[in-house]
Protein backbone atom coordinates (compact mmCIF):
# COMPACT_ATOMS: atom_id res chain seq x y z
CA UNK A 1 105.34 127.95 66.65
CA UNK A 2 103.17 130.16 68.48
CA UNK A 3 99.36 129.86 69.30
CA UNK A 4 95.90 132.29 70.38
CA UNK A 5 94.51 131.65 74.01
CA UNK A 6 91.99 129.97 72.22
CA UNK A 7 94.01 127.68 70.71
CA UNK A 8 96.03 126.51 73.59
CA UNK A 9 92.80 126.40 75.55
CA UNK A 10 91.62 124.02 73.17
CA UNK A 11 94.75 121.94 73.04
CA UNK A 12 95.08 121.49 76.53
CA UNK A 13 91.36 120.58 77.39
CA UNK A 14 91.00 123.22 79.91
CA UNK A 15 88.69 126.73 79.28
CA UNK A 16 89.85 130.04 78.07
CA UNK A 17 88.74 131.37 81.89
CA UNK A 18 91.11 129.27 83.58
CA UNK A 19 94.03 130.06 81.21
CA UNK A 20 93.11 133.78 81.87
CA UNK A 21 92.81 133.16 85.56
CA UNK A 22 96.36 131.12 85.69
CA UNK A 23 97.71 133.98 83.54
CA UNK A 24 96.96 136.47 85.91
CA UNK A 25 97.35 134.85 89.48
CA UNK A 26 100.40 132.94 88.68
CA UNK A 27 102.59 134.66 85.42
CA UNK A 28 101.37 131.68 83.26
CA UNK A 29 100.53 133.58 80.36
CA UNK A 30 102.01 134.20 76.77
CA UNK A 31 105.55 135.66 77.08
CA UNK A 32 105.50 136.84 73.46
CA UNK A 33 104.53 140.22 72.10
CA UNK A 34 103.57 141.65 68.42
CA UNK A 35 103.20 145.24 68.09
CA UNK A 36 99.48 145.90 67.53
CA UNK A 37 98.41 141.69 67.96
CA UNK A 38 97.20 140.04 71.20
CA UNK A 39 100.43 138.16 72.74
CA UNK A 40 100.77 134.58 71.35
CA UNK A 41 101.75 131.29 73.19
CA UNK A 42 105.17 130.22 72.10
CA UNK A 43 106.53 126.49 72.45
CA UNK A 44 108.19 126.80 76.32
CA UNK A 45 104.58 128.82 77.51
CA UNK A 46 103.13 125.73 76.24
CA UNK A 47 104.98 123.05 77.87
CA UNK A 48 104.62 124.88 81.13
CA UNK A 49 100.97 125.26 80.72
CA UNK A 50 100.49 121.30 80.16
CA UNK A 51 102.94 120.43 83.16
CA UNK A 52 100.78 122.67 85.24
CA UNK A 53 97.45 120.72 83.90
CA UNK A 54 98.78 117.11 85.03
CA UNK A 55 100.32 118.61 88.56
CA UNK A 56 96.81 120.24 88.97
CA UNK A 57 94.91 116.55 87.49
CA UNK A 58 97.01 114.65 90.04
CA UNK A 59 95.90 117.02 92.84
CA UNK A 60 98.79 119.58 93.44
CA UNK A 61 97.15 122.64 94.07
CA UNK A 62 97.32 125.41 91.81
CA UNK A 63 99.05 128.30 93.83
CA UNK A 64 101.77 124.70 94.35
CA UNK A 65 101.88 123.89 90.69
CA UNK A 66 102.35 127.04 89.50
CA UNK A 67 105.25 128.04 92.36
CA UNK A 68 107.18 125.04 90.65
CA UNK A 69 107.18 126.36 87.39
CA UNK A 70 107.46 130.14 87.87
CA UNK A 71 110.80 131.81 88.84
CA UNK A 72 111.03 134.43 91.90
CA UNK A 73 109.96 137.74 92.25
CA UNK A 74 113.25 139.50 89.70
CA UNK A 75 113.00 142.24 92.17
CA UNK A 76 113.49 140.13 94.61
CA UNK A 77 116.37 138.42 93.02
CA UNK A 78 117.99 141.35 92.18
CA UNK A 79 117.78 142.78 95.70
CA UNK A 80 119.28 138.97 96.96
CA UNK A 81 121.93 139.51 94.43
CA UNK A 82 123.17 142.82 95.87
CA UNK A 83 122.50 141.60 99.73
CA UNK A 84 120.39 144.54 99.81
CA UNK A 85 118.19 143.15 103.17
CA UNK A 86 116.10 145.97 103.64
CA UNK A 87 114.94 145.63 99.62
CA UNK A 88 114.33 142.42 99.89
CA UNK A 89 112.21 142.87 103.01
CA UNK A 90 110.32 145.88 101.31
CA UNK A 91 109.48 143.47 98.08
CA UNK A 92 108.12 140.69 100.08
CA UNK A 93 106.10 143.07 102.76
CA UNK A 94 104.69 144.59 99.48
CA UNK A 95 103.94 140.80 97.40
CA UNK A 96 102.29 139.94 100.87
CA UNK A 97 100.00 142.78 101.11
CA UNK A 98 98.85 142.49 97.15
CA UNK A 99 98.40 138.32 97.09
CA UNK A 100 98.76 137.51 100.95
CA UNK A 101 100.92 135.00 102.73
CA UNK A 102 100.40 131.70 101.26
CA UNK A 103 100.71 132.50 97.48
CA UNK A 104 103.48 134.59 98.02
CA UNK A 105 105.45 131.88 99.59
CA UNK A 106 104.42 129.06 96.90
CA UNK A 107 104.65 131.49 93.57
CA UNK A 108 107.48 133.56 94.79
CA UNK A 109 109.78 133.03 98.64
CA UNK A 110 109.56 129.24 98.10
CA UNK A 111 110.63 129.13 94.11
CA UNK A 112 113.78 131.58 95.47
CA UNK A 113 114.76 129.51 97.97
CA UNK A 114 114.58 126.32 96.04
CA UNK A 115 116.66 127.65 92.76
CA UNK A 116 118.80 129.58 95.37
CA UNK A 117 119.59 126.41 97.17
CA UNK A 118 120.07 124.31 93.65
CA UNK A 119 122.61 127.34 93.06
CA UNK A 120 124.43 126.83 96.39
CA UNK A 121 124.89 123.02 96.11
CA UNK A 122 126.26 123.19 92.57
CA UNK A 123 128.53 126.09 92.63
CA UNK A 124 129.54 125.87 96.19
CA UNK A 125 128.48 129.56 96.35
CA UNK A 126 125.86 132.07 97.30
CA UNK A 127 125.68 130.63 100.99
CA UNK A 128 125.93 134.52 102.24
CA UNK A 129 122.72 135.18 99.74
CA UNK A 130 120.71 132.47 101.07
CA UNK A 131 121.05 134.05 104.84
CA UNK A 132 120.31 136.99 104.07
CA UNK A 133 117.42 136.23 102.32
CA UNK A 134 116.08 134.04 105.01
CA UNK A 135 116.57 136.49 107.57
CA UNK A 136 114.88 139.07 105.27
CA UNK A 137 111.83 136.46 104.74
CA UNK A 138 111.72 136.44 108.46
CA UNK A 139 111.51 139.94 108.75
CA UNK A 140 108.64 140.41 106.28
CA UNK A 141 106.64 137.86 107.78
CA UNK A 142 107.10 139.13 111.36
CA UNK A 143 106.12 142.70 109.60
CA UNK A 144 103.29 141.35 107.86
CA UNK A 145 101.67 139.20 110.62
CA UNK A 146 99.97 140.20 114.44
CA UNK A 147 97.04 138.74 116.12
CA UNK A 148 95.99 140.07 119.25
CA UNK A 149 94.19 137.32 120.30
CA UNK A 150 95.37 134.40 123.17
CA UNK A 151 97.74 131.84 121.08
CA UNK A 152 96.45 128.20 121.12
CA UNK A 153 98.98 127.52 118.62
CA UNK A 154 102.42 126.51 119.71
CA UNK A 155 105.18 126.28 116.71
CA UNK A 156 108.50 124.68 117.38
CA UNK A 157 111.28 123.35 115.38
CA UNK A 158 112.28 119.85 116.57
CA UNK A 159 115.45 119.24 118.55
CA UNK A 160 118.93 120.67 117.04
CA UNK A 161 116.68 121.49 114.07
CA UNK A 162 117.72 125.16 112.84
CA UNK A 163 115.78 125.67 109.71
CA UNK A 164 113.05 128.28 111.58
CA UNK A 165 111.99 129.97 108.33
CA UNK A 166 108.73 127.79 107.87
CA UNK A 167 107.94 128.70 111.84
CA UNK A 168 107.74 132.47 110.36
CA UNK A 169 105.67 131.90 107.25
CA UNK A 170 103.11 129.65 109.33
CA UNK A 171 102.57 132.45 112.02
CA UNK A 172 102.44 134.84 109.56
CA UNK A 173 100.13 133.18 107.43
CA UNK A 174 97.98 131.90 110.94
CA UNK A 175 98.02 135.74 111.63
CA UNK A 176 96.74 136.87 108.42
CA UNK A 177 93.34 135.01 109.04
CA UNK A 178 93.30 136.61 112.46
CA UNK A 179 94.94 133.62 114.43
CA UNK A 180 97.58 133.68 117.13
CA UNK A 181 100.26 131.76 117.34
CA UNK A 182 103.35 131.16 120.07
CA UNK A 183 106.79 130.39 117.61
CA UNK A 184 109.20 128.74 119.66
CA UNK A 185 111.70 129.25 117.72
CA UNK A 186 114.65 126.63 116.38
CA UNK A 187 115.92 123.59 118.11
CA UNK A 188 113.43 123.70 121.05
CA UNK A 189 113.93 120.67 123.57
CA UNK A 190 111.81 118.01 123.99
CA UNK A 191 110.79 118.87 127.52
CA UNK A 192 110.93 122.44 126.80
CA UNK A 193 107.99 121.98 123.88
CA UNK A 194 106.07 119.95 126.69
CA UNK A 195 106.33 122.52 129.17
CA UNK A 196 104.96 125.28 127.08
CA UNK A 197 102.11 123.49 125.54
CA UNK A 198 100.70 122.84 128.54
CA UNK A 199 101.56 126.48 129.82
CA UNK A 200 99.78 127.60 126.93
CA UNK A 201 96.72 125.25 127.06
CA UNK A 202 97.70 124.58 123.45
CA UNK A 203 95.15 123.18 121.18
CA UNK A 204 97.32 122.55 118.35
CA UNK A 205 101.15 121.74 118.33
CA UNK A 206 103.35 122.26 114.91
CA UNK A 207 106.63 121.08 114.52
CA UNK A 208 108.92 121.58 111.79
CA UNK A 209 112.00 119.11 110.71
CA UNK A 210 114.19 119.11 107.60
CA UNK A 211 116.58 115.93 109.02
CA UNK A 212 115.43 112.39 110.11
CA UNK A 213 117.89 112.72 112.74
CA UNK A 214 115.87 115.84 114.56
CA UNK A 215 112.59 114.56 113.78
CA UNK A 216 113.18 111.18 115.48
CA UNK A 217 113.69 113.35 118.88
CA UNK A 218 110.34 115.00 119.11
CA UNK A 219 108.42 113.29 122.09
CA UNK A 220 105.71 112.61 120.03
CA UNK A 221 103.69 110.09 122.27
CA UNK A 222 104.46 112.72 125.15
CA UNK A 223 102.16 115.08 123.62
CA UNK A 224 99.14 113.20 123.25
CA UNK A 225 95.76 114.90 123.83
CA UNK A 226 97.37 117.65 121.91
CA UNK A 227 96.66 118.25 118.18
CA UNK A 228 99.95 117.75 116.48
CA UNK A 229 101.07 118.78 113.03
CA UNK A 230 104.42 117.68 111.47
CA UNK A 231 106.07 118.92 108.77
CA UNK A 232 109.16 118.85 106.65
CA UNK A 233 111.42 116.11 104.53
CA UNK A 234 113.11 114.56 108.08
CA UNK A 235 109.05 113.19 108.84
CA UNK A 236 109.88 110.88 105.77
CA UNK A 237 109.58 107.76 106.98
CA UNK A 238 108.69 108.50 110.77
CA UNK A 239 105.86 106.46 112.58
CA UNK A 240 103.66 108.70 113.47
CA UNK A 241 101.60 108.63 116.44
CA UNK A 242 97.90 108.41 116.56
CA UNK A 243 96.87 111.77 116.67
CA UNK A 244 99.59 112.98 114.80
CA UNK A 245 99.30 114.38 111.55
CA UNK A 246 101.57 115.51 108.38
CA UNK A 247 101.17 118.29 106.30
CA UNK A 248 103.08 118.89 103.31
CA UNK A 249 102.36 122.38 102.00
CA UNK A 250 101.52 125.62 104.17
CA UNK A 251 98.04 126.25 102.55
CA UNK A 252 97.18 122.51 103.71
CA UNK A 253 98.81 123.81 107.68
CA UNK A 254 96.47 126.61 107.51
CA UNK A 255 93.87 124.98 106.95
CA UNK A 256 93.98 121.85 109.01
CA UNK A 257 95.02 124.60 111.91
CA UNK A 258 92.13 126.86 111.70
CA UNK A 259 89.75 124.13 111.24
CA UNK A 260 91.13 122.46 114.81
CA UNK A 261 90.75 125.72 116.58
């Protein structure tokens, strides 16, 4: 079947203004077309529409929801497909200057690397793509993001922790709103993190962790008197702290950073 924005607006419980606004922020809109009609809502629109209403109604926030419902950027993909770096660095430079760092990363970079890494594990393929797409991410973000100011941010990743992707968005994002950051790069040392915080006079300390194993070997109580952020699936089920404090998405790091500093 296929239903009017009204109708779908109606059948959902939420106003025709919000369905236009998720249309146009976040692709949610009606994916089919009649020659001389207004586009209709088919069955699959639908269901991702009401999906998106209960992630929003359990307090997901939108730019989030709709980033796990909406595929990448197909430029994007295509470029990734072809290992075409410098294309892929030119699309994401350009989706950051039209809709800025944080809702590229949730509606487009993050979507990518999620399906891409779903694609890895279950063909044992594509490895190559996924580097040079994270290096290209990198790039973009570096590209996109400079604040002249004097860093009281420090970003690390934790111990033997590689992953430094998230590092990039954060400072790019941070830099966007006209805040400096120092990135320390991947698997910084314990006493090495210590060191530069208080070289820095940091006021805020973020540390990134996709393993248990590398989170465990942060030196957490070493830092106190220091704002610290964690983030990333290897904080599951780490005592944190007091002090310390977990962020889950990079719109909620943003915030929490530039409201400490």
């Amino acid at each position: 079947m296929e239903w009017s924005a009204g109708a779908v607006a109606r059948m959902l419980g939420i106003s025709p203004t919000t369905l236009r606004t998720w249309d146009r922020r976040y692709g949610l809109g009606p994916t089919t077309r009649h020659e001389g009609k207004h586009r209709r809502y088919n069955d699959d629109d639908v269901a991702r529409l009401k999906r998106m209403v209960e992630l929003t109604a359990s307090g997901v926030a939108p730019a989030s929801a709709a980033a796990s419902l909406t595929p990448g950027d197909p430029d994007f993909w295509a470029a990734a497909d072809e290992l075409d770096a410098a294309r892929m660095r030119r699309v994401a430079v350009g989706l950051i200057a039209r809709h800025g760092v944080v809702h590229t990363w949730d509606a487009v970079l993050l979507p990518f690397l999620i399906e891409l890494g779903e694609r890895v594990s279950s063909n044992v393929a594509g490895i190559e793509v996924e580097h040079v797409a994270s290096l290209s991410i990198s790039d973009a973000m570096r590209v996109s993001g400079s604040a002249a100011e004097v860093p009281s941010v420090v970003l690390a990743c934790a111990p033997d922790e590689q992953h430094s992707l998230p590092l990039d968005v954060l400072a790019a994002a941070l830099a966007e709103q006209g805040r400096a950051s120092r990135n320390l790069g991947a698997r910084v040392p314990g006493g090495a993190l210590i060191s530069a915080v208080k070289r820095l006079q940091a006021t805020v300390v973020f540390v990134w962790a996709h393993d248990r194993v590398y989170a465990e070997q942060v030196p957490l109580a070493e830092l106190a008197g220091t704002r610290v952020l964690v983030a990333g699936p290897g904080w599951d089920g780490v005592p944190l702290t007091e002090g310390v404090q977990r962020v889950d998405t990079l719109g909620a790091a943003v915030e929490t950073i530039l409201n400490r500093i």
